[in-house]
PDB file of N, CA and C in Angstrom:
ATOM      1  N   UNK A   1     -57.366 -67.612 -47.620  1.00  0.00           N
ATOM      2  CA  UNK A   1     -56.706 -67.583 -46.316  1.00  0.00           C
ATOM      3  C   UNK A   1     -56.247 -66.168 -45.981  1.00  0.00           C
ATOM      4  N   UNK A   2     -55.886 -65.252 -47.021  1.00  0.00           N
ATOM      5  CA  UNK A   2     -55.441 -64.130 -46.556  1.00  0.00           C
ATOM      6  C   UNK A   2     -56.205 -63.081 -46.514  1.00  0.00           C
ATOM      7  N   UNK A   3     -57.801 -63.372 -46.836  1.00  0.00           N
ATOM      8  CA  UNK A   3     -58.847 -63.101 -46.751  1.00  0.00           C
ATOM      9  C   UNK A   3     -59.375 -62.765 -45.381  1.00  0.00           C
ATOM     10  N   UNK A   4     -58.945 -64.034 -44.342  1.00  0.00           N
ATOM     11  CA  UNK A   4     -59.534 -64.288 -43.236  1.00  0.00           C
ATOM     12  C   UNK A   4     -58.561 -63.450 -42.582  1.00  0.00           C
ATOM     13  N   UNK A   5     -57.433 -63.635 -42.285  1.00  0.00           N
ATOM     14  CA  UNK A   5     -56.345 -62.993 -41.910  1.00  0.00           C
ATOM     15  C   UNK A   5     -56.151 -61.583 -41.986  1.00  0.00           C
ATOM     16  N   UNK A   6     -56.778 -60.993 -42.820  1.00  0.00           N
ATOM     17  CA  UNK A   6     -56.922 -59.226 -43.058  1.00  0.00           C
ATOM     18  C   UNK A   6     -58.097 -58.852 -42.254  1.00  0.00           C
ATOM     19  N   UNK A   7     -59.069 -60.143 -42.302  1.00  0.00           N
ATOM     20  CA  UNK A   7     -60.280 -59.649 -41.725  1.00  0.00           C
ATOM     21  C   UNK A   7     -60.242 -59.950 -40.089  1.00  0.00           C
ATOM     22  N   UNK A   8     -59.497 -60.761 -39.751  1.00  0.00           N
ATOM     23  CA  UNK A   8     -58.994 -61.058 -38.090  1.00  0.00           C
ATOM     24  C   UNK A   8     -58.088 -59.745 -37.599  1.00  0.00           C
ATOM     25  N   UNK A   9     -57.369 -59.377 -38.440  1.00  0.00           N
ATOM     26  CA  UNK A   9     -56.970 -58.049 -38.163  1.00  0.00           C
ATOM     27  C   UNK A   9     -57.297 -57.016 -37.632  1.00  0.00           C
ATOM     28  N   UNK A  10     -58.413 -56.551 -38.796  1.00  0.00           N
ATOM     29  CA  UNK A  10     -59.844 -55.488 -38.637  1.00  0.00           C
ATOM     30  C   UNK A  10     -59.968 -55.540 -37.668  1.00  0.00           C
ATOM     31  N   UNK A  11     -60.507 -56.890 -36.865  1.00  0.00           N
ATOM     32  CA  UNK A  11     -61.643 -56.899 -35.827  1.00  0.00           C
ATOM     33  C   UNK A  11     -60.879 -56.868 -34.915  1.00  0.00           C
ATOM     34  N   UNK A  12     -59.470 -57.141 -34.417  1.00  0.00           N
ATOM     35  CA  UNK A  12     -58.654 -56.963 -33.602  1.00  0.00           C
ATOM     36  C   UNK A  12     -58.439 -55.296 -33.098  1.00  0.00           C
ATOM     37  N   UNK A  13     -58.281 -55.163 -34.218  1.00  0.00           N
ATOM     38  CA  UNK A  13     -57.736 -53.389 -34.030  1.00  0.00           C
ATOM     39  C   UNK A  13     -58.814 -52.665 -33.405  1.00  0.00           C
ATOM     40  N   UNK A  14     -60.016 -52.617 -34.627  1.00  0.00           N
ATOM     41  CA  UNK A  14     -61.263 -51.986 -34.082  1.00  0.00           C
ATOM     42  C   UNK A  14     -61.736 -52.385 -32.588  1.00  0.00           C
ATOM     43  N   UNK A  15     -61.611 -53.472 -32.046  1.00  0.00           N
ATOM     44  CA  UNK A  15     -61.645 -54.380 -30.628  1.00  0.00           C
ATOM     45  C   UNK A  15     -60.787 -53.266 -29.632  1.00  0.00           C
ATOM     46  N   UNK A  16     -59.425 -53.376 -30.125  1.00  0.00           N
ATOM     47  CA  UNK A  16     -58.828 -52.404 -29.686  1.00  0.00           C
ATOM     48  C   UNK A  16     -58.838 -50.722 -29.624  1.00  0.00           C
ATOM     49  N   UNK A  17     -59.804 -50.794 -30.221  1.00  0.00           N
ATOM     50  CA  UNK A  17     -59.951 -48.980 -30.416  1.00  0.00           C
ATOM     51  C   UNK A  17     -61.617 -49.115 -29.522  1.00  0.00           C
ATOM     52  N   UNK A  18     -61.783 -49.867 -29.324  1.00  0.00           N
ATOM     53  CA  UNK A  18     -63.782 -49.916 -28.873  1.00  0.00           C
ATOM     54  C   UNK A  18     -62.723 -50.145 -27.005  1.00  0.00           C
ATOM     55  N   UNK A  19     -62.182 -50.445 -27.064  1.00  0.00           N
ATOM     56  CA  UNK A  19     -61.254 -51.038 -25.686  1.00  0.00           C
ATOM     57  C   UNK A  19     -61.107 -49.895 -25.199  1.00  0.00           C
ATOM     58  N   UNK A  20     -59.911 -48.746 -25.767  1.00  0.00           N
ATOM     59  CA  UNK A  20     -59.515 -47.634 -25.214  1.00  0.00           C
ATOM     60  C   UNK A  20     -60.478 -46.879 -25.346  1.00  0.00           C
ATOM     61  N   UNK A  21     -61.343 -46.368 -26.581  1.00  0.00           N
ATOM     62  CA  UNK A  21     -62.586 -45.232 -26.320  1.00  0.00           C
ATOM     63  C   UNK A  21     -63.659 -45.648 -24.865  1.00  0.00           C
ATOM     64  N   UNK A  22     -63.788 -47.639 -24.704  1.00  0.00           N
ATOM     65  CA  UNK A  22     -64.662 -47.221 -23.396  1.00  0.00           C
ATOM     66  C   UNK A  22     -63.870 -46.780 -22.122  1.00  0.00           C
ATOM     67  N   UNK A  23     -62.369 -47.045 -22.130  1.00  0.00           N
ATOM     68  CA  UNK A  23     -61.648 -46.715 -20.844  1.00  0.00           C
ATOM     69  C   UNK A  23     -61.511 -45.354 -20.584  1.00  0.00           C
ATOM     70  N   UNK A  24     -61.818 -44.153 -21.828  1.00  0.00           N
ATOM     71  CA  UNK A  24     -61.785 -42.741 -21.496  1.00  0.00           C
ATOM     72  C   UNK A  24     -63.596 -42.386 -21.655  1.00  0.00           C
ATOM     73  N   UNK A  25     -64.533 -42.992 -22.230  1.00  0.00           N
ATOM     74  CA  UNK A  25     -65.625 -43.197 -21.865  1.00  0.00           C
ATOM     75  C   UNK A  25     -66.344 -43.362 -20.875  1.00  0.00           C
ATOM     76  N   UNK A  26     -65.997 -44.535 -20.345  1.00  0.00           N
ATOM     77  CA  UNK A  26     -66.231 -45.308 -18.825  1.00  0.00           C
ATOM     78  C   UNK A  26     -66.820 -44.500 -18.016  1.00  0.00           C
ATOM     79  N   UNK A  27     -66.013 -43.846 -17.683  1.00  0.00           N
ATOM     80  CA  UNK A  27     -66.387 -43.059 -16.310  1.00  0.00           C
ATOM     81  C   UNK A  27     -67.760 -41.953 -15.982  1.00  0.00           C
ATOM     82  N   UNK A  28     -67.923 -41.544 -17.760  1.00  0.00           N
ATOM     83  CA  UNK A  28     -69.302 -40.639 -18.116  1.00  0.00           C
ATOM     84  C   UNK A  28     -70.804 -41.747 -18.201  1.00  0.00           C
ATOM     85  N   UNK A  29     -69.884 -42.863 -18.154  1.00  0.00           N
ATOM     86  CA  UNK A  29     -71.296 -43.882 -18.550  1.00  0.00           C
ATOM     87  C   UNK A  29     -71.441 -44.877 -17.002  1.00  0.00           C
ATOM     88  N   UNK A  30     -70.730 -44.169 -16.092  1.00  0.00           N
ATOM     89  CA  UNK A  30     -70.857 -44.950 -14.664  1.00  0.00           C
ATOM     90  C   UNK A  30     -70.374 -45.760 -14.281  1.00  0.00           C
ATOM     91  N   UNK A  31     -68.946 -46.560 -15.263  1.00  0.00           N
ATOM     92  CA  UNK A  31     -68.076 -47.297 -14.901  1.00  0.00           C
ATOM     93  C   UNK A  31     -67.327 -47.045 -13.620  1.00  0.00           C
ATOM     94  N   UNK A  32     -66.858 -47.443 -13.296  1.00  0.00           N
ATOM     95  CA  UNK A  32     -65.703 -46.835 -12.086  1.00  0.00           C
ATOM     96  C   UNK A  32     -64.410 -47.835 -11.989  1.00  0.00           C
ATOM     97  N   UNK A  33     -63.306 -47.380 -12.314  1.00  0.00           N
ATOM     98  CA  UNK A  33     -62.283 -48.205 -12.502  1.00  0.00           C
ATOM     99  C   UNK A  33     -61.296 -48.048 -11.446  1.00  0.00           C
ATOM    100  N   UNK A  34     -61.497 -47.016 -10.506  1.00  0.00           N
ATOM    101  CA  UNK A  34     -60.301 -46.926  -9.459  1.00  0.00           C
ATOM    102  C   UNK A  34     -60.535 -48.025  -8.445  1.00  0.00           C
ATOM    103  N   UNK A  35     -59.029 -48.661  -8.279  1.00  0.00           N
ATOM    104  CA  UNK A  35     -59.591 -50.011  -7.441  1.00  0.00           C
ATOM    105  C   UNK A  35     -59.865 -49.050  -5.792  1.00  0.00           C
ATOM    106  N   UNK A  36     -60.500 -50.069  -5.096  1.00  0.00           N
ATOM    107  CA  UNK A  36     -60.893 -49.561  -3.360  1.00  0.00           C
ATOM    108  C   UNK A  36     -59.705 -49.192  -2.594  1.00  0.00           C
ATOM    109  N   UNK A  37     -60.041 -48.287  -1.601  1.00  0.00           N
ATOM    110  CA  UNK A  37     -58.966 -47.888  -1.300  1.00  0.00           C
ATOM    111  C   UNK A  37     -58.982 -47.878   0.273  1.00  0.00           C
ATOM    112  N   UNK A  38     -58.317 -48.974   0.923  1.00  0.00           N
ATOM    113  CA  UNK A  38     -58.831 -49.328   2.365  1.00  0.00           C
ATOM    114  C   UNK A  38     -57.195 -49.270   2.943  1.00  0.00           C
ATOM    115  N   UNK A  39     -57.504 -48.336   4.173  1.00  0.00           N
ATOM    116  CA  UNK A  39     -55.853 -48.237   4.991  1.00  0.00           C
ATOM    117  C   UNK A  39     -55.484 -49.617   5.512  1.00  0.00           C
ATOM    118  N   UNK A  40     -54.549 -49.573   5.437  1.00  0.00           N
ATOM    119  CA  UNK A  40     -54.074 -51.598   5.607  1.00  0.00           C
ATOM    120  C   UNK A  40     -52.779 -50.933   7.090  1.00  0.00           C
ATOM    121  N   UNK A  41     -52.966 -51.428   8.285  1.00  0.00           N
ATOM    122  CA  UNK A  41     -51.315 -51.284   9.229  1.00  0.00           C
ATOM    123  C   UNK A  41     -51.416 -52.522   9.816  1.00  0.00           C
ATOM    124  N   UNK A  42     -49.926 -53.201   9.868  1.00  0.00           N
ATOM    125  CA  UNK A  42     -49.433 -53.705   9.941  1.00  0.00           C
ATOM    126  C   UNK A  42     -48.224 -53.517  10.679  1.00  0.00           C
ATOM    127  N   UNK A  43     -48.209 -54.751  12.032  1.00  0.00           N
ATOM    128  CA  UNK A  43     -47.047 -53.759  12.771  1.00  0.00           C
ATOM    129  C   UNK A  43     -45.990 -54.747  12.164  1.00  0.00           C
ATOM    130  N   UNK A  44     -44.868 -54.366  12.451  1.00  0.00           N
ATOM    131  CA  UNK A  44     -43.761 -54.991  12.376  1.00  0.00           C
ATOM    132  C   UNK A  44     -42.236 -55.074  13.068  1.00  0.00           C
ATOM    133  N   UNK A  45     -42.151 -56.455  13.275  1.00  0.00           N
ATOM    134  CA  UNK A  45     -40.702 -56.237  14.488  1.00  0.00           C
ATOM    135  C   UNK A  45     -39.955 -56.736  13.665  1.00  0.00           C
ATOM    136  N   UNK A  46     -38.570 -55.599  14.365  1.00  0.00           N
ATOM    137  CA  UNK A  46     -37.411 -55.718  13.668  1.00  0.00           C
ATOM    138  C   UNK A  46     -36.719 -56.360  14.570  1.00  0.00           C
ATOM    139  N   UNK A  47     -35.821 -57.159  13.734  1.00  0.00           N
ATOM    140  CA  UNK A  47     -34.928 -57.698  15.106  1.00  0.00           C
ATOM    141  C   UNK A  47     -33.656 -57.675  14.919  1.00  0.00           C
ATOM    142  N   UNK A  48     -33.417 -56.656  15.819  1.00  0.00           N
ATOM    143  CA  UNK A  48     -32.313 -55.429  15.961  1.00  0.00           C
ATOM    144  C   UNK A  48     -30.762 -56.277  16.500  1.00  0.00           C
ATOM    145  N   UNK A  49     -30.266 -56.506  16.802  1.00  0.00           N
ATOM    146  CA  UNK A  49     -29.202 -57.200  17.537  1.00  0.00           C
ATOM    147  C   UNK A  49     -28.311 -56.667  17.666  1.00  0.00           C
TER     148      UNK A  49
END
């Protein structure tokens, strides 16, 4: 059992290190992570009294 448990570990971490190297990767390999960027207006009434 503590066999499996060291080895669920491993693959977690390394998971986690394959995670962050593609997020500074990404972008050389054509990912694109910046979300869209669309002007949004919206009027709005105040109601003044």
């Amino acid at each position: 059992m503590g066999r499996l448990i060291k080895y669920l570990f491993i693959l977690i971490v390394l998971g986690g290190i394959a995670l962050v190297a593609y997020a500074y990767i990404g972008p050389f390999l054509g990912a694109d992570f910046s979300p869209p960027q669309d002007e949004i207006r919206e009027r709005v009434i105040l109601n003044a009294d």
